[in-house]
PDB file of N, CA and C in Angstrom:
ATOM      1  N   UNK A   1       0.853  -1.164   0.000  1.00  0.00           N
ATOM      2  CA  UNK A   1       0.000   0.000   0.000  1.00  0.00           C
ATOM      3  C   UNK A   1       0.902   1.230   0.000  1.00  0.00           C
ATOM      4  N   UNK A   2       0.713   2.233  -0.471  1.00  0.00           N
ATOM      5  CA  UNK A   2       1.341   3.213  -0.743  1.00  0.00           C
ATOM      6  C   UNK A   2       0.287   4.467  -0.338  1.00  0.00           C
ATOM      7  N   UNK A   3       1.000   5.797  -0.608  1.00  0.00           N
ATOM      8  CA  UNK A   3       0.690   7.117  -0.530  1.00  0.00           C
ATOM      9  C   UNK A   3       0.090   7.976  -1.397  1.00  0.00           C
ATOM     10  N   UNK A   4      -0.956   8.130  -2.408  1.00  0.00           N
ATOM     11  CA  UNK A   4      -1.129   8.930  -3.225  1.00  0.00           C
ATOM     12  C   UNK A   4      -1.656  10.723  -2.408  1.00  0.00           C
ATOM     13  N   UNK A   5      -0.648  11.637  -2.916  1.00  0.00           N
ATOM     14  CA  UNK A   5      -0.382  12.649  -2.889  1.00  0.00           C
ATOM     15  C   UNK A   5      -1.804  13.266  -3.842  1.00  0.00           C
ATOM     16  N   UNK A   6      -3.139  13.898  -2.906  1.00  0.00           N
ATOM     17  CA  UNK A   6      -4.227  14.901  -3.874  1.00  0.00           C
ATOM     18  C   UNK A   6      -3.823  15.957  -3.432  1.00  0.00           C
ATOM     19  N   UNK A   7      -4.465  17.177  -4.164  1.00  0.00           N
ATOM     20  CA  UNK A   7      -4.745  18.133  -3.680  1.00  0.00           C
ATOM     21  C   UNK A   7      -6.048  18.530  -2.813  1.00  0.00           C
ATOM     22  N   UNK A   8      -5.857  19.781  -1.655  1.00  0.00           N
ATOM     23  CA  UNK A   8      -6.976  19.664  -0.451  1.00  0.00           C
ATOM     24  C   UNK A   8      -8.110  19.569  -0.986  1.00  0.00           C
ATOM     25  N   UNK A   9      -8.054  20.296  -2.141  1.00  0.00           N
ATOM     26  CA  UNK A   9      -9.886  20.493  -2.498  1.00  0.00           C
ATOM     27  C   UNK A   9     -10.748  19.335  -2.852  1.00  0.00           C
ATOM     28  N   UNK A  10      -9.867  18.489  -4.164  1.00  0.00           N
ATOM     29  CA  UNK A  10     -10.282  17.061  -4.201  1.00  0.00           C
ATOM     30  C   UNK A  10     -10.295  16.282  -3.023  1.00  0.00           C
ATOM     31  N   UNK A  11      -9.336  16.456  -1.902  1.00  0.00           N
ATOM     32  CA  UNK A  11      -9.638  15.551  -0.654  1.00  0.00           C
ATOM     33  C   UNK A  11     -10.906  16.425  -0.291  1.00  0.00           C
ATOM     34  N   UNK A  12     -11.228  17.312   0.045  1.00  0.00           N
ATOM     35  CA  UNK A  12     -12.466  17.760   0.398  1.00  0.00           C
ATOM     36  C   UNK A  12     -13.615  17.006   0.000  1.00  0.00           C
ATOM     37  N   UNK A  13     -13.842  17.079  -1.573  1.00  0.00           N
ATOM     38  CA  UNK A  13     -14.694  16.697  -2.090  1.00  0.00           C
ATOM     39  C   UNK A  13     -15.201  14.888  -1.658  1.00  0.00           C
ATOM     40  N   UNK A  14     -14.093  14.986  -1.677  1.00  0.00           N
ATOM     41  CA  UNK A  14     -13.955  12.854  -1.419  1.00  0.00           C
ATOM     42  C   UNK A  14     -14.392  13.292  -0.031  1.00  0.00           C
ATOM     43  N   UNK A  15     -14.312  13.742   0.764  1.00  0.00           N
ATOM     44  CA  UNK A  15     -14.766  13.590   2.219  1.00  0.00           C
ATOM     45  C   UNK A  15     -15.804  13.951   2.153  1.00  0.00           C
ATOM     46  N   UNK A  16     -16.766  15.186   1.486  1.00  0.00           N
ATOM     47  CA  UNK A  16     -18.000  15.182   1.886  1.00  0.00           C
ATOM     48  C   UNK A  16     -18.748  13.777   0.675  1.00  0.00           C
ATOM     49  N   UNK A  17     -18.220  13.810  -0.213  1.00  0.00           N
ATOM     50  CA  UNK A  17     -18.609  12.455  -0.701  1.00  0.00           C
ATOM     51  C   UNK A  17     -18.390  11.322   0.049  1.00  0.00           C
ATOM     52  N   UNK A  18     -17.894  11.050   1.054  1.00  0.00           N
ATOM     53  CA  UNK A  18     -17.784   9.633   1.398  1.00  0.00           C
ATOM     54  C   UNK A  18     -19.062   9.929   2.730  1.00  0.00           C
ATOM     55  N   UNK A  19     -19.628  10.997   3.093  1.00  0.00           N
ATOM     56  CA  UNK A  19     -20.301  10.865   4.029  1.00  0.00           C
ATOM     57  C   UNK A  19     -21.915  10.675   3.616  1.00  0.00           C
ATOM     58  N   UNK A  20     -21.605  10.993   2.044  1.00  0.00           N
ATOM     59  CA  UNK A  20     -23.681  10.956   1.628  1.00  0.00           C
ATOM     60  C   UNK A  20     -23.664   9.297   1.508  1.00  0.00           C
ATOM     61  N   UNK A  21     -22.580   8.668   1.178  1.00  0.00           N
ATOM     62  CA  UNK A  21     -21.793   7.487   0.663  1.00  0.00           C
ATOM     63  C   UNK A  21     -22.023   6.315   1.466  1.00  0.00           C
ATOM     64  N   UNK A  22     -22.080   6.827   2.737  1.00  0.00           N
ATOM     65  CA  UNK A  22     -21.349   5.980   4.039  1.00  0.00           C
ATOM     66  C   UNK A  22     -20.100   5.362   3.813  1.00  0.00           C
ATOM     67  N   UNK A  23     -19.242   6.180   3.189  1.00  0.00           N
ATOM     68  CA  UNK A  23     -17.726   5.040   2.617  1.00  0.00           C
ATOM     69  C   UNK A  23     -16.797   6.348   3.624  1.00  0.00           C
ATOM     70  N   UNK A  24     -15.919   5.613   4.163  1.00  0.00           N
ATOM     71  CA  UNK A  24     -14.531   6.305   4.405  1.00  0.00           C
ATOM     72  C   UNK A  24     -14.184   6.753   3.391  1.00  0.00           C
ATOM     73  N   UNK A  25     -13.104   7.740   3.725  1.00  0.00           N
ATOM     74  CA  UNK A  25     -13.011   9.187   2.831  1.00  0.00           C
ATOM     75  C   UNK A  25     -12.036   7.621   1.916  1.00  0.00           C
ATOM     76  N   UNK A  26     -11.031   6.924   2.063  1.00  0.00           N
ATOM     77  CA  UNK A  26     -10.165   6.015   1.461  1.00  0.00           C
ATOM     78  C   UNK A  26     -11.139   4.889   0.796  1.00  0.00           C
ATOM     79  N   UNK A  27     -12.205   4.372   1.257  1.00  0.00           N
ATOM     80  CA  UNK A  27     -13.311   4.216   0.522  1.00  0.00           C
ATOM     81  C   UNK A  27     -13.309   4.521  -0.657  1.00  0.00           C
ATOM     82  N   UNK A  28     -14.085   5.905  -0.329  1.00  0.00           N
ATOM     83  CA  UNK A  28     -14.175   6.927  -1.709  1.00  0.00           C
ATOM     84  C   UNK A  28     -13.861   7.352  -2.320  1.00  0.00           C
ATOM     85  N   UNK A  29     -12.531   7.026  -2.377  1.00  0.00           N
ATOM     86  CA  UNK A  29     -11.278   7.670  -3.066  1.00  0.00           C
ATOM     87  C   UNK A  29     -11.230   6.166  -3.908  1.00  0.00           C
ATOM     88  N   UNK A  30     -11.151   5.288  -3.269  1.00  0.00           N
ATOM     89  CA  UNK A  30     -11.041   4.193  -3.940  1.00  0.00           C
ATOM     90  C   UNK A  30     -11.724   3.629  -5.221  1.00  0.00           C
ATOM     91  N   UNK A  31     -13.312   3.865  -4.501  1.00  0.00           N
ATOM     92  CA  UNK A  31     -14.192   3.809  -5.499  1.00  0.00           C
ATOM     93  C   UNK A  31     -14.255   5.122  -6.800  1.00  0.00           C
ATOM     94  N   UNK A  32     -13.837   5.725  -6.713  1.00  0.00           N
ATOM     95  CA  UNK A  32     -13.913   6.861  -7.420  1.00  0.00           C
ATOM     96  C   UNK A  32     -12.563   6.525  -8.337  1.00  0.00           C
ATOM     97  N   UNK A  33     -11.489   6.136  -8.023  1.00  0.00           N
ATOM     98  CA  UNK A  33     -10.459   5.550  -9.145  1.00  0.00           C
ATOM     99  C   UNK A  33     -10.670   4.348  -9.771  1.00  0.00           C
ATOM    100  N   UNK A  34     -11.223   3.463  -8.764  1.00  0.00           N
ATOM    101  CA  UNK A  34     -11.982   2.306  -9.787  1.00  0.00           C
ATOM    102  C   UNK A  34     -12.570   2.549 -11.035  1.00  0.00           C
ATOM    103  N   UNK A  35     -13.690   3.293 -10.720  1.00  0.00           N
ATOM    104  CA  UNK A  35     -14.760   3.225 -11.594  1.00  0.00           C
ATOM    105  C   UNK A  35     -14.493   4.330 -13.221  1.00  0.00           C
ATOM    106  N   UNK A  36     -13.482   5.122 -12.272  1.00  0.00           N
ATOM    107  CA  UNK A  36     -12.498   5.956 -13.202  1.00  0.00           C
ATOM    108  C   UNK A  36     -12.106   4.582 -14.573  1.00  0.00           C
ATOM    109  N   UNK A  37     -11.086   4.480 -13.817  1.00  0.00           N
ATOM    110  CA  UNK A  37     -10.366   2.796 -14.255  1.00  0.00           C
ATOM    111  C   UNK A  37     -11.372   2.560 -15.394  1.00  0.00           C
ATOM    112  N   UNK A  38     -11.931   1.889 -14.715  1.00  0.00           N
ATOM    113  CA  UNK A  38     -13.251   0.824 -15.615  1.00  0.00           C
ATOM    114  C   UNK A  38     -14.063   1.804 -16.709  1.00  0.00           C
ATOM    115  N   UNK A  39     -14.053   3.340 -16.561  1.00  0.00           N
ATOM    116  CA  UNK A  39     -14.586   3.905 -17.489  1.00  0.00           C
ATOM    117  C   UNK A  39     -13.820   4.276 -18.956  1.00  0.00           C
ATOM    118  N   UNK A  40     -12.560   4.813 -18.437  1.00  0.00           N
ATOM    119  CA  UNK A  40     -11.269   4.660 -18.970  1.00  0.00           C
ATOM    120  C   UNK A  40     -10.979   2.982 -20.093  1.00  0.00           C
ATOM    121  N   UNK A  41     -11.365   2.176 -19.675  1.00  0.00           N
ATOM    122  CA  UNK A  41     -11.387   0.586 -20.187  1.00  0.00           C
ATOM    123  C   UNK A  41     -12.100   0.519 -21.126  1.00  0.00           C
ATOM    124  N   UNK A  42     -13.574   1.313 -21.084  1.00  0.00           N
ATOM    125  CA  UNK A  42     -15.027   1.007 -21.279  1.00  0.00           C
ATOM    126  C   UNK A  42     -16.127   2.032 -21.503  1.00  0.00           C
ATOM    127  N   UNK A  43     -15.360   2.765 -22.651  1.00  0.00           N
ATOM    128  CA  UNK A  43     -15.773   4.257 -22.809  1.00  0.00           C
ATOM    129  C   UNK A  43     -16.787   4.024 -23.711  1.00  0.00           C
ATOM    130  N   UNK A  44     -17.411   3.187 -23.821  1.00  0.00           N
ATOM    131  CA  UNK A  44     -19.121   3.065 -24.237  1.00  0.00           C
ATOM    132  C   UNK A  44     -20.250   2.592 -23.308  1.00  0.00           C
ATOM    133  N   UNK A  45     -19.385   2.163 -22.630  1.00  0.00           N
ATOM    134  CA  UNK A  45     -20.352   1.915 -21.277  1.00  0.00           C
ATOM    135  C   UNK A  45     -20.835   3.008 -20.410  1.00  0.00           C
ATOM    136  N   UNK A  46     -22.028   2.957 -19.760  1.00  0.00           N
ATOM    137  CA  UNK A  46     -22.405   4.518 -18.889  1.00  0.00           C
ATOM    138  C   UNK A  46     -22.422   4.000 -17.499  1.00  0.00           C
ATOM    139  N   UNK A  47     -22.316   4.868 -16.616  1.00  0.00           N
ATOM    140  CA  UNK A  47     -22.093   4.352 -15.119  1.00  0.00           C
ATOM    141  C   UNK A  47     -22.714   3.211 -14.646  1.00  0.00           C
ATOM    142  N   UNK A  48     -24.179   3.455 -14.952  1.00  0.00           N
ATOM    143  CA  UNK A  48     -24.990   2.169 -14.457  1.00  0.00           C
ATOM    144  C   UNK A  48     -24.355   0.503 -15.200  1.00  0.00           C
ATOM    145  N   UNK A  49     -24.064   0.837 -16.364  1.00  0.00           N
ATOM    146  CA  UNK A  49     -23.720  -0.503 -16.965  1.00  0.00           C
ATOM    147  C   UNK A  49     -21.799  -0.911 -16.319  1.00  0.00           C
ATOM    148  N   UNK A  50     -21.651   0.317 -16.100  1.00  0.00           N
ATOM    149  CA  UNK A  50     -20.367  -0.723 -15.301  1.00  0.00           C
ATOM    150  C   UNK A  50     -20.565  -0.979 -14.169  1.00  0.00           C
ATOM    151  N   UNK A  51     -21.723  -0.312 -13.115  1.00  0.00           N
ATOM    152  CA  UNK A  51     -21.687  -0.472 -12.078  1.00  0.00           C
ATOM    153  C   UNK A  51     -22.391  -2.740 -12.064  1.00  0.00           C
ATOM    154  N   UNK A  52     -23.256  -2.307 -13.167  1.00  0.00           N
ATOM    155  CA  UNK A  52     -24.308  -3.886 -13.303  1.00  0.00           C
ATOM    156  C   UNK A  52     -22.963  -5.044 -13.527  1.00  0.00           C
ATOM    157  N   UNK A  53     -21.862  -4.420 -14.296  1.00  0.00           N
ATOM    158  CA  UNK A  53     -21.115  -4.838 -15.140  1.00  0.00           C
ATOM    159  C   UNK A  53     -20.026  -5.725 -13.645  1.00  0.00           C
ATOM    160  N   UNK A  54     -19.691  -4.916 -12.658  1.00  0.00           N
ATOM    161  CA  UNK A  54     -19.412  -5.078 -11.259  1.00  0.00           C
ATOM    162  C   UNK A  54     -19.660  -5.966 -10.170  1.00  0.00           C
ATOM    163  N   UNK A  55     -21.387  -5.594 -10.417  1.00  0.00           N
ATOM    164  CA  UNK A  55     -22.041  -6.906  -9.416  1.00  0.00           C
ATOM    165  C   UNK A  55     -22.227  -7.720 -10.549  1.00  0.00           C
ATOM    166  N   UNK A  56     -22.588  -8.146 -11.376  1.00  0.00           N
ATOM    167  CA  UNK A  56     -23.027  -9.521 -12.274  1.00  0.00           C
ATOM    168  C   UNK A  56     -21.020 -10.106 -11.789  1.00  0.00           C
ATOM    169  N   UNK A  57     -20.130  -9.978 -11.918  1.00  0.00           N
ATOM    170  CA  UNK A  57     -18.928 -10.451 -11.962  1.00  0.00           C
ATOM    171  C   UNK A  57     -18.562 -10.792 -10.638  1.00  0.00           C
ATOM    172  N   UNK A  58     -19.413 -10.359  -9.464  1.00  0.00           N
ATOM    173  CA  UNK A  58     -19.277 -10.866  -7.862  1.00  0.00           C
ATOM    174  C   UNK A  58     -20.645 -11.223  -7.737  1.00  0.00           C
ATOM    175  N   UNK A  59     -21.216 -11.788  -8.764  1.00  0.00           N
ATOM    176  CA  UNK A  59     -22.523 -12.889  -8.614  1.00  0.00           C
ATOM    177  C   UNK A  59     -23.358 -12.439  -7.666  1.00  0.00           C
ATOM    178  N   UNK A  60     -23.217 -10.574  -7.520  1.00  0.00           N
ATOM    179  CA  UNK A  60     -24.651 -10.300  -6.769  1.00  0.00           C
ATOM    180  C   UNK A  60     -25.778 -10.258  -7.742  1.00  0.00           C
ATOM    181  N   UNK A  61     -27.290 -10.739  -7.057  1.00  0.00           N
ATOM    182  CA  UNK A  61     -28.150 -10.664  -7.581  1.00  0.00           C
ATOM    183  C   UNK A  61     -29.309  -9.583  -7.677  1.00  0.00           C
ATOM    184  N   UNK A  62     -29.154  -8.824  -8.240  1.00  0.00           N
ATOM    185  CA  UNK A  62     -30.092  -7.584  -8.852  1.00  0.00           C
ATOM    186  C   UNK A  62     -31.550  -8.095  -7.979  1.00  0.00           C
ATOM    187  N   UNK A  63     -31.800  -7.051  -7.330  1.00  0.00           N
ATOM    188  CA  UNK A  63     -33.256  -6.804  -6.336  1.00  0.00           C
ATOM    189  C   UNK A  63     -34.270  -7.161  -7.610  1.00  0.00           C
ATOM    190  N   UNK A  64     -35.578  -7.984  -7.542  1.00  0.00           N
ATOM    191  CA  UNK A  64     -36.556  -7.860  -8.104  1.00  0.00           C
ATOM    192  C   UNK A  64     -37.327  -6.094  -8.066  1.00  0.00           C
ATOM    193  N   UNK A  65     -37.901  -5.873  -9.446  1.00  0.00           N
ATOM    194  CA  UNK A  65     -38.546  -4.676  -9.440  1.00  0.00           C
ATOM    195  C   UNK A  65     -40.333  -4.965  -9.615  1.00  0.00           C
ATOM    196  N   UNK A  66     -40.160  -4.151  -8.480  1.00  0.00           N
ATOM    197  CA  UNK A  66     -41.815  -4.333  -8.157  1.00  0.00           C
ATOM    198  C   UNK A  66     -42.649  -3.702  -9.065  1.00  0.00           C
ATOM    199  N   UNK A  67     -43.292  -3.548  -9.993  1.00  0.00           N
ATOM    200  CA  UNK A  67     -43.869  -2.544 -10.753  1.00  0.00           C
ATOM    201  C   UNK A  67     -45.697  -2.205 -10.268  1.00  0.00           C
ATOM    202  N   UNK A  68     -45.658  -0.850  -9.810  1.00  0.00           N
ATOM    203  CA  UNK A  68     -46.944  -0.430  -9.178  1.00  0.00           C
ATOM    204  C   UNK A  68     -47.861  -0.135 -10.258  1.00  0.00           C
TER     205      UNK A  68
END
């Protein structure tokens, strides 16, 4: 594990983001370079489809949708 060096404002941001989040600010930092990552990989894909793209690959199973 190592040190990545941000600047305050982006740490700011990651901190009030990790609190709407419930993720530690290192959490959110985390997830936020991931998904970077994976967009970077997968620049036709839109958030939701990498996020589906994420859980289908750790065999979570998508909530049934109730339709009212």
């Amino acid at each position: 594990m190592g040190i990545v060096k941000i600047s305050d404002d982006l740490h700011e941001e990651i901190r009030k983001a990790s609190t709407v989040m419930s993720r530690s600010i290192n959490a959110q930092a985390e997830f936020w370079i991931k998904m970077g990552m994976l967009a970077e990989l997968n620049p036709t894909l839109s958030y939701t489809e990498l996020v589906q793209q994420q859980l289908k690959a750790c065999k979570v199973a998508p909530p049934e949708v109730i339709e009212t």
